[in-house]
N, C-alpha and C. Protein backbone atom coordinates (compact mmCIF):
# COMPACT_ATOMS: atom_id res chain seq x y z
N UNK A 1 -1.38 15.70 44.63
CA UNK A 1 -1.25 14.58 43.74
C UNK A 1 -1.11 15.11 42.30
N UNK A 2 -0.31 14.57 41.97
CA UNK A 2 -0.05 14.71 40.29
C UNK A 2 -0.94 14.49 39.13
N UNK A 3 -0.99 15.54 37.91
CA UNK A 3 -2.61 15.40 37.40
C UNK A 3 -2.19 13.88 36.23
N UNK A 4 -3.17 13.36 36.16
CA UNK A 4 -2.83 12.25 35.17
C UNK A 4 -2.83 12.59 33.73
N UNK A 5 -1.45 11.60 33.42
CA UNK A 5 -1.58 11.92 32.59
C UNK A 5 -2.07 11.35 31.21
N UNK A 6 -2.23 11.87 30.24
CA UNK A 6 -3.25 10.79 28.99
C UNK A 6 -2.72 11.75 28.04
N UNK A 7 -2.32 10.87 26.86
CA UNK A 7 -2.04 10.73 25.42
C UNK A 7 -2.83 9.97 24.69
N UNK A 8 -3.18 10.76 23.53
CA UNK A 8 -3.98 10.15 22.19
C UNK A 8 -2.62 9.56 21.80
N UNK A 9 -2.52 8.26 21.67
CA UNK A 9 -1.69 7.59 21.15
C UNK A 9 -2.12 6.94 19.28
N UNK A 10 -3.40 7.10 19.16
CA UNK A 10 -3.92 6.93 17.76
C UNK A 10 -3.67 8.77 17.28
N UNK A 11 -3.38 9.93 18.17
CA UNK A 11 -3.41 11.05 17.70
C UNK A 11 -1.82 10.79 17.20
N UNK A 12 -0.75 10.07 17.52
CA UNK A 12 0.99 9.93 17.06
C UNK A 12 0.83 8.99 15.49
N UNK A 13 -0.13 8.28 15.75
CA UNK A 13 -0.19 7.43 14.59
C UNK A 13 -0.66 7.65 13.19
N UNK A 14 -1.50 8.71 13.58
CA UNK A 14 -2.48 9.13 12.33
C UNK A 14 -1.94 8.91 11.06
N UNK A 15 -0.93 9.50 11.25
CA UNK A 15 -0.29 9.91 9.96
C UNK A 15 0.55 8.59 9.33
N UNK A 16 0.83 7.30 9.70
CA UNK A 16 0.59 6.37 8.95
C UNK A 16 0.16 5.91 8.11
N UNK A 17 -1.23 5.97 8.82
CA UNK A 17 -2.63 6.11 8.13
C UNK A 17 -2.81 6.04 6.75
N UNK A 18 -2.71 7.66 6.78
CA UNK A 18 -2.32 8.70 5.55
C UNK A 18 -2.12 7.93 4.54
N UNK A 19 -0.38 7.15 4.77
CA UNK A 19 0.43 6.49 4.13
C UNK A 19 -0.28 5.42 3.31
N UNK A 20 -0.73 4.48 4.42
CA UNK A 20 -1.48 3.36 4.25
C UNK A 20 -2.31 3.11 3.22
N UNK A 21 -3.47 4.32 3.18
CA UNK A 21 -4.39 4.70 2.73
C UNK A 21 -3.93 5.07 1.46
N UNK A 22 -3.03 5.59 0.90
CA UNK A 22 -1.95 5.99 -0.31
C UNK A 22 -2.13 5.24 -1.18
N UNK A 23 -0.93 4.30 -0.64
CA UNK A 23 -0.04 2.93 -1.05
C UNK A 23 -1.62 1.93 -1.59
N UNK A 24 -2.22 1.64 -0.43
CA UNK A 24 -3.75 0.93 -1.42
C UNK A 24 -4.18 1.34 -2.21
N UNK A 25 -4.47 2.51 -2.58
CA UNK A 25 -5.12 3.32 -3.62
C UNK A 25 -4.40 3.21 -4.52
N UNK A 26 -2.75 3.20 -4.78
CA UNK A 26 -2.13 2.87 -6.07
C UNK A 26 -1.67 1.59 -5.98
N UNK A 27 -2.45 0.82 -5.47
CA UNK A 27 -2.11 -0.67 -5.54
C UNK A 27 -3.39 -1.10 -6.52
N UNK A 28 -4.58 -0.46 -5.73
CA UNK A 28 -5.72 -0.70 -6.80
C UNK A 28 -5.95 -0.13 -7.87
N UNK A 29 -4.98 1.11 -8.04
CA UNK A 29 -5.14 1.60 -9.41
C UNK A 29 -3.97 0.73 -10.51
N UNK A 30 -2.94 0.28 -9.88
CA UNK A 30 -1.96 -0.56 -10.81
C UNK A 30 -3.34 -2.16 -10.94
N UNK A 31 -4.20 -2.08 -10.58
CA UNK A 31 -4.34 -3.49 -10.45
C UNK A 31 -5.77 -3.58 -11.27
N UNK A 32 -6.55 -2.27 -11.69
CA UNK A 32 -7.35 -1.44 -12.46
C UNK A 32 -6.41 -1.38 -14.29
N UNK A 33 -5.63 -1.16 -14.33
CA UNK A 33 -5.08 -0.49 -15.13
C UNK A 33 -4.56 -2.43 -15.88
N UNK A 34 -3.83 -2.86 -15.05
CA UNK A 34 -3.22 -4.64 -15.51
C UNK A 34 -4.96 -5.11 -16.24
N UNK A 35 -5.72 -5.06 -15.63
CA UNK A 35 -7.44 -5.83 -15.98
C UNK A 35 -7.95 -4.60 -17.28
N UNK A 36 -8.21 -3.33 -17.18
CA UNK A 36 -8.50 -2.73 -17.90
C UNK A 36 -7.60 -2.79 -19.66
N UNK A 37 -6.47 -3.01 -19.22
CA UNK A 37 -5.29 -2.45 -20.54
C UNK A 37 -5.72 -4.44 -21.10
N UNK A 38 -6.14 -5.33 -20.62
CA UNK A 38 -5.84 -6.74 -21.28
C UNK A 38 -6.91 -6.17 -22.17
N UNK A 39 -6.91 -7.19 -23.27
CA UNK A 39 -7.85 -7.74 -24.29
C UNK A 39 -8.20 -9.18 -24.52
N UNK A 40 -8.87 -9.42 -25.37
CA UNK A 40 -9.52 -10.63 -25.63
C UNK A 40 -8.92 -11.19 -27.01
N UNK A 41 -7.67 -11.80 -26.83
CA UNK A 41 -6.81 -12.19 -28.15
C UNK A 41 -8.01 -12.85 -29.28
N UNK A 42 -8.95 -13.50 -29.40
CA UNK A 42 -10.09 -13.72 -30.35
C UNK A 42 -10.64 -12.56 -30.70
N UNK A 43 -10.41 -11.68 -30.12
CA UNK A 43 -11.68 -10.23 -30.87
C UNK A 43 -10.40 -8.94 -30.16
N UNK A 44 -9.52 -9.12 -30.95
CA UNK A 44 -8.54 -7.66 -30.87
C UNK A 44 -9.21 -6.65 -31.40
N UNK A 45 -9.23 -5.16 -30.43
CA UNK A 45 -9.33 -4.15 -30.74
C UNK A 45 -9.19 -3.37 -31.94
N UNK A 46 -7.61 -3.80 -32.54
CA UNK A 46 -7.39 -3.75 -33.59
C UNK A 46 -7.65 -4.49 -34.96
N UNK A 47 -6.92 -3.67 -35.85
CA UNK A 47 -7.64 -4.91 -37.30
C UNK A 47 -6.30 -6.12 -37.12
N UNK A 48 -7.33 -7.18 -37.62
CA UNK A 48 -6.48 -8.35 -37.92
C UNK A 48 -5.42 -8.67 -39.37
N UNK A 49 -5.16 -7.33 -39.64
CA UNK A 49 -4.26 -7.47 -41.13
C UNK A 49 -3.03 -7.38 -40.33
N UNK A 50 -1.94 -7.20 -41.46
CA UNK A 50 -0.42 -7.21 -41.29
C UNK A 50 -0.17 -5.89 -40.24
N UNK A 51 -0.79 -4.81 -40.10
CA UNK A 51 -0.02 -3.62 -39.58
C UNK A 51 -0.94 -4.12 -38.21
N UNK A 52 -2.35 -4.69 -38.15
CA UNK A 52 -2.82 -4.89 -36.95
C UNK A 52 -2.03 -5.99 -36.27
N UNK A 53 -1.23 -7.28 -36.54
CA UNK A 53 -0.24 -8.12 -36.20
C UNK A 53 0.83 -7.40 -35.68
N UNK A 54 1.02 -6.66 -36.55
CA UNK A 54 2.65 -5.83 -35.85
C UNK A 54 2.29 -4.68 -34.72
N UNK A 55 1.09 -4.52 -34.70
CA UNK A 55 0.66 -3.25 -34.01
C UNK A 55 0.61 -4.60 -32.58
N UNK A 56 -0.24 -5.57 -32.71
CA UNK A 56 -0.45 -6.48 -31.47
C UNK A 56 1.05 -6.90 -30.44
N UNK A 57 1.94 -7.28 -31.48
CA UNK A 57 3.40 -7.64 -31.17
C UNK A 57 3.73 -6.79 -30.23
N UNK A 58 3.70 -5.97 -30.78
CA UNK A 58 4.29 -4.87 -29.94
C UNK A 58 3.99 -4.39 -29.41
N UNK A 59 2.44 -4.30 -29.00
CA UNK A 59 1.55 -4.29 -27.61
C UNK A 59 2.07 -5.34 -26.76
N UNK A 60 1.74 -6.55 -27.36
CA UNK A 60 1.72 -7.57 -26.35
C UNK A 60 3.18 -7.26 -25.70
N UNK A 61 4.49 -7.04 -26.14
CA UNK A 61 5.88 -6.88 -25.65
C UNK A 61 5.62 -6.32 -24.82
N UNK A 62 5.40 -5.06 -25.26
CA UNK A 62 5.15 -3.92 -23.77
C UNK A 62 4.74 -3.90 -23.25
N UNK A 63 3.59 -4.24 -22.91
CA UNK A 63 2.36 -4.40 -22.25
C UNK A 63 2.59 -5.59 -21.24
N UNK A 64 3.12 -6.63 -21.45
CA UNK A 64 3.48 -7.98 -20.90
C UNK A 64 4.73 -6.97 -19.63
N UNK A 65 5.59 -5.97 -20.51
CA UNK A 65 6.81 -5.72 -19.36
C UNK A 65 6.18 -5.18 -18.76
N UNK A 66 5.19 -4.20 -18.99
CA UNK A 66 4.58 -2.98 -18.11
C UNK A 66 4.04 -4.12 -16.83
N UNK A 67 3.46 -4.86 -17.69
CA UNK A 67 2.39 -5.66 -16.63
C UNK A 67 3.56 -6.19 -15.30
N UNK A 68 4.19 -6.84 -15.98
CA UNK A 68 5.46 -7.42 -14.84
C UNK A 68 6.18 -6.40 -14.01
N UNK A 69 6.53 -4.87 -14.36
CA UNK A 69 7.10 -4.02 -13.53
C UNK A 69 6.16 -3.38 -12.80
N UNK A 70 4.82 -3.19 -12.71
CA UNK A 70 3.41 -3.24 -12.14
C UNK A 70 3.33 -3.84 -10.95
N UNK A 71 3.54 -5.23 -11.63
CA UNK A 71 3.23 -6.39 -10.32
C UNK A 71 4.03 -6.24 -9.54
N UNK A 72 5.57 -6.07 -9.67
CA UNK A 72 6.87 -6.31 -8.85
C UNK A 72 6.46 -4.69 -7.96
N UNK A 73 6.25 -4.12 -8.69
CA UNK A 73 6.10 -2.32 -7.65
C UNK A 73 4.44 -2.70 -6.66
N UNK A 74 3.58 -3.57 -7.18
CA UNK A 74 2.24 -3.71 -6.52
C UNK A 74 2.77 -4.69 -5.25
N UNK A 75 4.12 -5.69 -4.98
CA UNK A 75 4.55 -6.01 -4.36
C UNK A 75 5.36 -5.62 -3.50
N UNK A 76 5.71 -4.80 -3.64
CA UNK A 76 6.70 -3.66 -2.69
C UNK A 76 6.34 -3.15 -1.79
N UNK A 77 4.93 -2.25 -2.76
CA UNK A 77 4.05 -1.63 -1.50
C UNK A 77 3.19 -2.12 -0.86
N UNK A 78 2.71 -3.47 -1.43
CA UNK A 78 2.01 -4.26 -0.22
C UNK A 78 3.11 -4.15 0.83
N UNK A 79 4.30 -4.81 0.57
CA UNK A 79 5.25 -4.96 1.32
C UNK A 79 5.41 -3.58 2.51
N UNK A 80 5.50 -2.33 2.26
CA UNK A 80 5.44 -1.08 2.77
C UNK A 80 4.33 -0.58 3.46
N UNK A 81 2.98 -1.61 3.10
CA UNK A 81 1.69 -1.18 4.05
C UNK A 81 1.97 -1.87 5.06
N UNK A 82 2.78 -3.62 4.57
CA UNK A 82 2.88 -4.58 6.16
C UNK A 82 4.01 -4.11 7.16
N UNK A 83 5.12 -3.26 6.49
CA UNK A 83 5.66 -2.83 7.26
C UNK A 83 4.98 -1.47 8.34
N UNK A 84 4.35 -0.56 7.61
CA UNK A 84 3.60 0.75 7.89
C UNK A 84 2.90 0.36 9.23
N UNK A 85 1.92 -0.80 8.93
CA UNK A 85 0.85 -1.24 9.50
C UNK A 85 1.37 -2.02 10.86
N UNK A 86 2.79 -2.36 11.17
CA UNK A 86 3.26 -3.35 12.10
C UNK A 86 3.76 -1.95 12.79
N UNK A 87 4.71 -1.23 12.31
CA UNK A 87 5.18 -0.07 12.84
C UNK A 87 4.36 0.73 13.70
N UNK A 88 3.13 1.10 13.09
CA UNK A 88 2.05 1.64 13.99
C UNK A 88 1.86 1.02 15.48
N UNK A 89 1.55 -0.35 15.33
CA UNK A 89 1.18 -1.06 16.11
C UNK A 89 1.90 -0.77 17.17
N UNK A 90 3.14 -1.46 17.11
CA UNK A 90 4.48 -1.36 17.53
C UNK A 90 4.42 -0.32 18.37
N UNK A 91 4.51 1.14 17.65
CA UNK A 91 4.74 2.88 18.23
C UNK A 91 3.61 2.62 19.38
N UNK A 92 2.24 2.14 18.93
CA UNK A 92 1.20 2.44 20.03
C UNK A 92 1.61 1.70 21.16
N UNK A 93 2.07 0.51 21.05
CA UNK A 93 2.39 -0.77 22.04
C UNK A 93 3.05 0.01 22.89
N UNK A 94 3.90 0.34 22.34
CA UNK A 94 5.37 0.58 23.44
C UNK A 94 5.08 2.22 23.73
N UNK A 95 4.45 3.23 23.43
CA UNK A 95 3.57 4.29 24.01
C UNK A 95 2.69 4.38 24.82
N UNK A 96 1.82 3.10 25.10
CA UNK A 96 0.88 2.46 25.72
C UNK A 96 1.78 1.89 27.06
N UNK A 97 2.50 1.05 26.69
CA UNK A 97 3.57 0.49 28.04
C UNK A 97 4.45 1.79 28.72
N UNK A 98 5.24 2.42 27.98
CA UNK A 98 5.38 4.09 28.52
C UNK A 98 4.73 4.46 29.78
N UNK A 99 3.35 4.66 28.94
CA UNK A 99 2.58 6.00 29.55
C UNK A 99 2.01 4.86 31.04
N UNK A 100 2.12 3.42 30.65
CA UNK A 100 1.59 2.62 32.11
C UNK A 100 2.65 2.78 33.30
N UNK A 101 3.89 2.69 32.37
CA UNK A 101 5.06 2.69 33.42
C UNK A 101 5.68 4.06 34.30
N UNK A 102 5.35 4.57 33.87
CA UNK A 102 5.36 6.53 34.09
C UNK A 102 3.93 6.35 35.37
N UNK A 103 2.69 6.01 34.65
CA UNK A 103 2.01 6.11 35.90
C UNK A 103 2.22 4.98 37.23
N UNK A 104 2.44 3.95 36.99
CA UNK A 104 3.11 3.22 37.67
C UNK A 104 3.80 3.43 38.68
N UNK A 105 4.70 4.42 38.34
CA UNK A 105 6.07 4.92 39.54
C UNK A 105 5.67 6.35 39.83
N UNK A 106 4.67 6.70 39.65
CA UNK A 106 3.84 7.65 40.11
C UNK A 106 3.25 7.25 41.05
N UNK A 107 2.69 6.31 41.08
CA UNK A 107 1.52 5.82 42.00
C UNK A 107 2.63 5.63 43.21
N UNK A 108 3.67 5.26 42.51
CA UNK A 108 4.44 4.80 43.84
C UNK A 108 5.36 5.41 44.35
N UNK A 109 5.41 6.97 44.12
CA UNK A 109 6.10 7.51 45.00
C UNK A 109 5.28 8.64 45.84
């Protein structure tokens, strides 16, 4: 009789993982950085004279785009964990049905 056979099928996946584990970490650091970089427009950091106005302006400009090209990239890679995270699944599913169907027609011959 034929020896059985068995695959770590979380041992093919691991490295998803990896990925997964990545992509969150610079999701929470873009999302650290949007909360950390705001201020409190009543009590600016800076002085409230003419060069502190022009200094704000032009924070707020940039800072407003940064914030928006942030969000749109913090959306992507959510987007890239739900894909990551379905893919896994997926690989194990149909590795799992494989390795049933292989023993399957084993049994039966």
């Amino acid at each position: 009789m034929p020896e059985r056979l068995e695959v770590d099928h979380n041992a093919f996946a691991a490295g998803e993982q990896g990925l997964v584990d990545l992509l969150e970490g610079l999701i929470g650091g873009m999302r650290e950085y949007i909360e950390g970089s705001s201020f409190n427009p009543q009590d600016p950091p800076w002085g409230t004279d003419v060069y502190g106005k022009r200094f704000e302006a032009a924070y707020l400009d940039t800072h407003g785009k940064l914030t928006e090209a942030i969000s749109s990239m913090e959306g992507a890679l959510a987007n890239v964990v739900e894909i990551t995270n379905a893919s896994r699944t997926n690989f194990i599913t149909a590795q799992e049905d494989a390795v049933t169907t292989v023993g399957n027609q084993v049994r039966r011959s």
